[in-house]
N, C-alpha and C. Protein backbone atom coordinates (compact mmCIF):
# COMPACT_ATOMS: atom_id res chain seq x y z
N UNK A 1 -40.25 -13.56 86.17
CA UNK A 1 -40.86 -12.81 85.09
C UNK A 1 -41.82 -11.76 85.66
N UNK A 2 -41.71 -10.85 85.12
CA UNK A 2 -42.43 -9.04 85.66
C UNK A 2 -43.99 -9.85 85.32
N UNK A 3 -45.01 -9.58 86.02
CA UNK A 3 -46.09 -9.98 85.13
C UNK A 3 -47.16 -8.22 86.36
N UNK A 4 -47.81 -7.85 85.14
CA UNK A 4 -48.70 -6.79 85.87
C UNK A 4 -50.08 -6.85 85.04
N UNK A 5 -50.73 -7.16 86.23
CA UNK A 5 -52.37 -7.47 85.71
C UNK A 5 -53.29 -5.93 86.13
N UNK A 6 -53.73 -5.45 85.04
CA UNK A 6 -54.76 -4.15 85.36
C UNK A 6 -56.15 -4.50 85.48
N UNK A 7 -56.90 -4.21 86.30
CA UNK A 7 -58.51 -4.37 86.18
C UNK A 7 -59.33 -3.31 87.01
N UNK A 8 -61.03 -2.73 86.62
CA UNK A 8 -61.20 -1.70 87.53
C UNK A 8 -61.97 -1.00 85.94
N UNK A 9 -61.45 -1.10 85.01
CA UNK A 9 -62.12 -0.22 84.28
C UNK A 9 -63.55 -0.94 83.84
N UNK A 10 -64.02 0.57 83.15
CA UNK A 10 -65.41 0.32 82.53
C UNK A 10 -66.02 1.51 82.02
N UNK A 11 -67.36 1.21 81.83
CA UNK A 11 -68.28 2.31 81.16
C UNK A 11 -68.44 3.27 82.51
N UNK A 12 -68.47 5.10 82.73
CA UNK A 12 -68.64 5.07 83.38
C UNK A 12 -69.41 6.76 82.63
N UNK A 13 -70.34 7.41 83.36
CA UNK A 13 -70.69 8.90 82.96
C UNK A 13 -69.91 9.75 83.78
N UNK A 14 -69.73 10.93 83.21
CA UNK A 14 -68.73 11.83 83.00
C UNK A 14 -69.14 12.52 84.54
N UNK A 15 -68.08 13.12 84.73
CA UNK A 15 -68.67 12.73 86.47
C UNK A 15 -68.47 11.86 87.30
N UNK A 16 -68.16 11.02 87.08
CA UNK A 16 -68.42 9.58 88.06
C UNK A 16 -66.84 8.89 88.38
N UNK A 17 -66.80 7.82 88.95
CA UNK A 17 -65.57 7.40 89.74
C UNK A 17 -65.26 6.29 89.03
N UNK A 18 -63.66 5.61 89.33
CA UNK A 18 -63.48 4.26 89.13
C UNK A 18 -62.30 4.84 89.99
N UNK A 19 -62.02 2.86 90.21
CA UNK A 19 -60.89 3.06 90.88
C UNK A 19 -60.33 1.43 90.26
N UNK A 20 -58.89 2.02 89.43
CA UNK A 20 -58.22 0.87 88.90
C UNK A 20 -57.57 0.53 90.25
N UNK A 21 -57.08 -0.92 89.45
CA UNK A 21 -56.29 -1.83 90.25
C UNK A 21 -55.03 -2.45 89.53
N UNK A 22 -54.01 -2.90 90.16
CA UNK A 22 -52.46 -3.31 89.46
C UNK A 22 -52.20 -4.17 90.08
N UNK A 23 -52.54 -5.68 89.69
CA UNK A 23 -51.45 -6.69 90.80
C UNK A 23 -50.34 -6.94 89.88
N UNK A 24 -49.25 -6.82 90.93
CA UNK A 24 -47.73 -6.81 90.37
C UNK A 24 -47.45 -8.61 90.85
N UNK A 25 -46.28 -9.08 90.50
CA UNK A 25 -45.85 -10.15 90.56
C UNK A 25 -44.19 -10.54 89.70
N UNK A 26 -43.60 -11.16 90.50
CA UNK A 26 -42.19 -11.87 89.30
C UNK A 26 -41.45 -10.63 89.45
N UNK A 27 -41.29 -9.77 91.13
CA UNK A 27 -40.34 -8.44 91.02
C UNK A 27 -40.60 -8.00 92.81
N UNK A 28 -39.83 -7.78 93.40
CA UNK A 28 -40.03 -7.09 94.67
C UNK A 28 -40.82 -5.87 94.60
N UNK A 29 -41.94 -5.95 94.29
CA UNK A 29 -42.75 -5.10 94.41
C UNK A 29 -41.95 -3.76 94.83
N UNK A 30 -42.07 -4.07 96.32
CA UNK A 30 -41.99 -3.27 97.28
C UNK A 30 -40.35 -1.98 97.07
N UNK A 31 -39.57 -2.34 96.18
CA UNK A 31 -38.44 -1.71 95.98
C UNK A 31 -38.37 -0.83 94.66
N UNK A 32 -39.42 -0.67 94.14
CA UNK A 32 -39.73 -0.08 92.84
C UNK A 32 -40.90 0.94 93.20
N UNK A 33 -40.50 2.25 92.43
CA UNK A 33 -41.69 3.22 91.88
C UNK A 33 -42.45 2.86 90.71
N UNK A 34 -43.84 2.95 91.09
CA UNK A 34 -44.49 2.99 89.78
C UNK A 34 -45.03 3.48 89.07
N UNK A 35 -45.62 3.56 87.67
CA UNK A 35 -46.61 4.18 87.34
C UNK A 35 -47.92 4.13 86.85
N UNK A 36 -48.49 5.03 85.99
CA UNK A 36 -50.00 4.42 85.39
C UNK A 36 -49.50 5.56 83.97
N UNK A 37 -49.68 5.04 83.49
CA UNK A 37 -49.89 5.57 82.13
C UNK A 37 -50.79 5.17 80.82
N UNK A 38 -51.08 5.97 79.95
CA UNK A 38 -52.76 5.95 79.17
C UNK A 38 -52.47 6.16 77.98
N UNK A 39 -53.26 5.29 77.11
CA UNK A 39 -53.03 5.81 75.47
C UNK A 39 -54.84 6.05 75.35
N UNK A 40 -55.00 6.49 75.00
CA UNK A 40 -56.55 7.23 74.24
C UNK A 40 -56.11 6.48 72.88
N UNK A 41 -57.44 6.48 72.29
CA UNK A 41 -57.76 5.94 70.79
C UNK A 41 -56.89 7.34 70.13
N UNK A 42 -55.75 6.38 69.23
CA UNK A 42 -55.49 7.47 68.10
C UNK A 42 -54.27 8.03 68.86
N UNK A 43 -54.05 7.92 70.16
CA UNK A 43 -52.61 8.69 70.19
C UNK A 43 -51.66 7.93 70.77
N UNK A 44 -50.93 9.07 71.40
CA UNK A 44 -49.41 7.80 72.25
C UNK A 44 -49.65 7.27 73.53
N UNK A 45 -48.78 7.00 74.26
CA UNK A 45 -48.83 6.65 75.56
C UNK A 45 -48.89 8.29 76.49
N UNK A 46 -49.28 8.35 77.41
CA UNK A 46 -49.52 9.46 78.29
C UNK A 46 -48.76 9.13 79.51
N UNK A 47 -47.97 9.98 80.62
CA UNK A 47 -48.05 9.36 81.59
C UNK A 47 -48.96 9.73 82.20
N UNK A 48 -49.65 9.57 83.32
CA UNK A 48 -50.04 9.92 84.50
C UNK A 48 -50.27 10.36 85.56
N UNK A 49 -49.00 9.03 86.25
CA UNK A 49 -48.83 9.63 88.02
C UNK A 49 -47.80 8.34 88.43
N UNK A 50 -47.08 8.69 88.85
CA UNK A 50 -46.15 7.84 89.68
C UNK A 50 -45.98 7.80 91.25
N UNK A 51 -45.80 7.44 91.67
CA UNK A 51 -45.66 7.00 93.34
C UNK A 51 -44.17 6.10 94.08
N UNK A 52 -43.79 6.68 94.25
CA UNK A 52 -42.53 5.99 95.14
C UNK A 52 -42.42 4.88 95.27
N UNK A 53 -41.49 3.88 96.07
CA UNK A 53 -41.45 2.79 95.80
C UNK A 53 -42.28 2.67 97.17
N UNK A 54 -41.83 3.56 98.51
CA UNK A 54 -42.90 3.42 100.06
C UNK A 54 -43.57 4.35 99.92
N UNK A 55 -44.30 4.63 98.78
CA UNK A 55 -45.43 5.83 98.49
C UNK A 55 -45.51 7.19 98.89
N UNK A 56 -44.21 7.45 99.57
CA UNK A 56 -44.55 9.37 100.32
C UNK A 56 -44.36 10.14 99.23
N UNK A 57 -43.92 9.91 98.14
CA UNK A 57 -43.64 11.18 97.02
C UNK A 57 -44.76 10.78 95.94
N UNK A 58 -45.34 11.48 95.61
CA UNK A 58 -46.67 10.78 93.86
C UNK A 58 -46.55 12.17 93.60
N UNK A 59 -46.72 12.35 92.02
CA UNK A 59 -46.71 13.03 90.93
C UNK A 59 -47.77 12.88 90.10
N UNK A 60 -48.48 13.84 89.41
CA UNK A 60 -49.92 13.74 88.68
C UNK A 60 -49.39 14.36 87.45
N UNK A 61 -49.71 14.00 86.31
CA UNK A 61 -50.16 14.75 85.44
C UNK A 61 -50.75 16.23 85.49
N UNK A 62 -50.67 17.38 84.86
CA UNK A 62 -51.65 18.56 85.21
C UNK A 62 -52.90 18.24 85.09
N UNK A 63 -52.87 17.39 83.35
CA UNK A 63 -54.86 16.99 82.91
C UNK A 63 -55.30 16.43 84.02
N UNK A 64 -54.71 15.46 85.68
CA UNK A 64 -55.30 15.12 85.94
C UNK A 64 -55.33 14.97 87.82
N UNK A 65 -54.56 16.20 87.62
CA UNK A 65 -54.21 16.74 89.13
C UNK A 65 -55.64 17.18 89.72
N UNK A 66 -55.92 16.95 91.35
CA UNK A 66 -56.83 17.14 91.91
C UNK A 66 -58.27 16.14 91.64
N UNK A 67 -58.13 15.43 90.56
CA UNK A 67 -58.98 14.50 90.16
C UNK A 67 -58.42 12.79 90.46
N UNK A 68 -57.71 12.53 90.41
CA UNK A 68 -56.99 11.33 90.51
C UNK A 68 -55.96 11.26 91.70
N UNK A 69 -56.32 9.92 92.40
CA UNK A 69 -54.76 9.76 93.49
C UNK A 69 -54.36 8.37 93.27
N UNK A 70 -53.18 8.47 93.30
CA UNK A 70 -52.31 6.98 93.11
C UNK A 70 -51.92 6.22 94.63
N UNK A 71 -51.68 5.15 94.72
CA UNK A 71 -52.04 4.49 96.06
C UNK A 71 -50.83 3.27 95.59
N UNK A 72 -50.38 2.67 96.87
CA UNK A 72 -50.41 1.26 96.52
C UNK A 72 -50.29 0.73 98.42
N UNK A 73 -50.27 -0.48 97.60
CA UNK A 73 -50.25 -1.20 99.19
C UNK A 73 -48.99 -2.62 98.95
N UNK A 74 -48.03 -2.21 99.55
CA UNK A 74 -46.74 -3.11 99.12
C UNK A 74 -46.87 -4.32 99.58
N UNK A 75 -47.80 -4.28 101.16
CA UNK A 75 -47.90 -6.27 101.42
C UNK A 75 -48.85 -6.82 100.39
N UNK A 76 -49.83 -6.30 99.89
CA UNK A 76 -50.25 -7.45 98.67
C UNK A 76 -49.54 -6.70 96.99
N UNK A 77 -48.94 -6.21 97.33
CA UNK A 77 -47.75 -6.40 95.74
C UNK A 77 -49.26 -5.57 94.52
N UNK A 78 -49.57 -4.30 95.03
CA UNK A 78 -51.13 -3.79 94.70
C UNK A 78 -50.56 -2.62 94.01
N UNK A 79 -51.08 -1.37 93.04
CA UNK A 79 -51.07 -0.50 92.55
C UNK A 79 -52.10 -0.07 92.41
N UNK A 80 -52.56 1.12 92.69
CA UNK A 80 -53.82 1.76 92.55
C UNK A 80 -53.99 3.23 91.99
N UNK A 81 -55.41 3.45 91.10
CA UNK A 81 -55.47 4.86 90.86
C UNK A 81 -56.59 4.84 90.70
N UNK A 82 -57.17 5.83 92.21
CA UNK A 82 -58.54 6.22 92.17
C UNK A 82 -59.15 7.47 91.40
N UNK A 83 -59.84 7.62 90.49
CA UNK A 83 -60.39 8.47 89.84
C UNK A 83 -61.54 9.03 89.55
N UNK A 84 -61.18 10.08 90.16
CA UNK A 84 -62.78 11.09 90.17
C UNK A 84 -63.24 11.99 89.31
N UNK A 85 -63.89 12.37 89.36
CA UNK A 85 -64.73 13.57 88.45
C UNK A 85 -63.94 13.28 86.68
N UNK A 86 -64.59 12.27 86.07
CA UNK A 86 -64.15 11.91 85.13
C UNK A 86 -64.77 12.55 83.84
N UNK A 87 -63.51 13.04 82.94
CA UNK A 87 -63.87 13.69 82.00
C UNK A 87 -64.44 12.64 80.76
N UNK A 88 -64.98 12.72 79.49
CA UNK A 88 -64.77 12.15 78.38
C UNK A 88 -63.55 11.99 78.08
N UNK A 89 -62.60 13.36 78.13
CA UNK A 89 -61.41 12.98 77.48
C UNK A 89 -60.19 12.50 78.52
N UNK A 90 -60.86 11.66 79.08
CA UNK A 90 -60.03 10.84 79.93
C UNK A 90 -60.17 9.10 79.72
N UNK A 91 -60.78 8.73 78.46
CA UNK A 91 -61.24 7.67 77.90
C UNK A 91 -59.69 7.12 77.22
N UNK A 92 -59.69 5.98 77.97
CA UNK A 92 -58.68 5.73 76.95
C UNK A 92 -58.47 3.85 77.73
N UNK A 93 -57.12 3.70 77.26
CA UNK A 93 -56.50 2.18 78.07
C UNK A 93 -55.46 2.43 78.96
N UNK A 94 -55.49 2.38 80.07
CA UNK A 94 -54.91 2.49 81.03
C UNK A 94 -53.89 1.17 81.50
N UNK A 95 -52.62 1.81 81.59
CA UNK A 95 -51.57 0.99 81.72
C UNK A 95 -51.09 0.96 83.60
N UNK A 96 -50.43 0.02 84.19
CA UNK A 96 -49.68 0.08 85.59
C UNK A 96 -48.12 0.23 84.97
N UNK A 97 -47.47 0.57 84.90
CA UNK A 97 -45.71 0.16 84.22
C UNK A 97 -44.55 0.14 85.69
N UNK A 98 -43.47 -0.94 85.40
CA UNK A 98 -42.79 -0.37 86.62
C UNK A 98 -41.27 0.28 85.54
N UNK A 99 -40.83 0.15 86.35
CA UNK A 99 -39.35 1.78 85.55
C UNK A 99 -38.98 1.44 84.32
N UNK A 100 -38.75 0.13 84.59
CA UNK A 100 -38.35 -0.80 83.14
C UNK A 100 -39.24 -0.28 81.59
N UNK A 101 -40.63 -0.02 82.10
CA UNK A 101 -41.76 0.20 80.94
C UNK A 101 -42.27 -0.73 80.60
N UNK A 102 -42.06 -1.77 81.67
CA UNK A 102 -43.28 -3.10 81.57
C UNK A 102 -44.12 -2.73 81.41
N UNK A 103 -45.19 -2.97 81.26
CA UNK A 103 -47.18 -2.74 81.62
C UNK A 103 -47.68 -4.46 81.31
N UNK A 104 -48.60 -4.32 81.77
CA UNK A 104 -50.09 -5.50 81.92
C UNK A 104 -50.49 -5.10 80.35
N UNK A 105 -51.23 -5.32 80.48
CA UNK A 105 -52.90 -5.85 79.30
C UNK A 105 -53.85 -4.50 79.42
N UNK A 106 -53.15 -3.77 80.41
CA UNK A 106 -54.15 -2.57 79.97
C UNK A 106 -55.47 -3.21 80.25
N UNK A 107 -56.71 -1.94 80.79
CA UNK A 107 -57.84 -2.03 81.35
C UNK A 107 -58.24 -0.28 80.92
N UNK A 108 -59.37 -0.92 80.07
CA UNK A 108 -60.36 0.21 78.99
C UNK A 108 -61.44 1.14 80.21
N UNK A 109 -61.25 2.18 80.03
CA UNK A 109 -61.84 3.11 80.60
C UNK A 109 -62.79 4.44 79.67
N UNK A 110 -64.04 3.97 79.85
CA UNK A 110 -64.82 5.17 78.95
C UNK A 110 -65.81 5.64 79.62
N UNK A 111 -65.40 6.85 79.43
CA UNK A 111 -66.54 7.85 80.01
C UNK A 111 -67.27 8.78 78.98
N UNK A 112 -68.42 7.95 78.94
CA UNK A 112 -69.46 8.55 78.05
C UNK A 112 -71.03 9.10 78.95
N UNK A 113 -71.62 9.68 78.39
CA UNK A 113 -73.21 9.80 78.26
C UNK A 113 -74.09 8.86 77.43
C-alpha cells in the first residue's frame, strides 16, 4: 500500500523559509518521479514541481521558480521542497503525490504577518 506522510509546515512571515518533508513507503521509491502539489483555501489543486525518479531533471511552477527547490534522497525513500522567500499567497496545504495522484495528509503552510 502507497502510504506518503508530509510534515515541515507551519506559521511562517513572509520572507522566511520552510523546508517540507515526504516519507514515501508501500512503492519503490526509488523508480518513480514525484511531485508536490498545493490547494490554497478556496481553490483547486496546483502543481508545483516535480523531480525525476534519480533527480537530474525538476520542473517548478513559474509562481514559484527561483524561490523553491525540490530534492529527494532515494536511500531513505525522502521527498523534499525547500522554500524560500515566502509569499502570503503561497499559503495553502501542501501535497507529496507520486504519478498515480496518491498524496499523504497534506501539511498546512501559512505565511502571514
Amino acid at each position: 500500500e502507497v502510504q506518503l506522510v508530509e510534515s515541515g509546515g507551519g506559521l511562517v512571515q513572509p520572507g522566511g523559509s520552510l523546508r517540507l518533508s515526504c516519507a514515501a513507503s508501500g512503492f519503490i521509491f526509488s523508480n518513480y518521479a514525484m511531485k508536490w502539489v498545493r490547494q490554497a483555501p478556496g481553490k483547486g489543486l496546483e502543481w508545483v514541481s516535480d523531480i525525476t525518479s534519480g533527480g537530474a531533471y525538476k520542473r517548478y511552477a513559474d509562481s514559484v521558480k527561483g524561490r523553491f527547490t525540490i530534492s529527494r534522497d532515494n536511500a531513505k525513500n525522502m521527498l523534499y521542497l525547500q522554500m524560500n522567500s515566502l509569499k502570503p499567497e503561497d499559503t495553502a496545504v501542501y501535497y507529496c503525490a507520486d504519478p498515480t495522484g496518491s498524496r499523504g495528509q497534506g501539511t498546512q503552510v501559512t505565511v502571514s504577518s
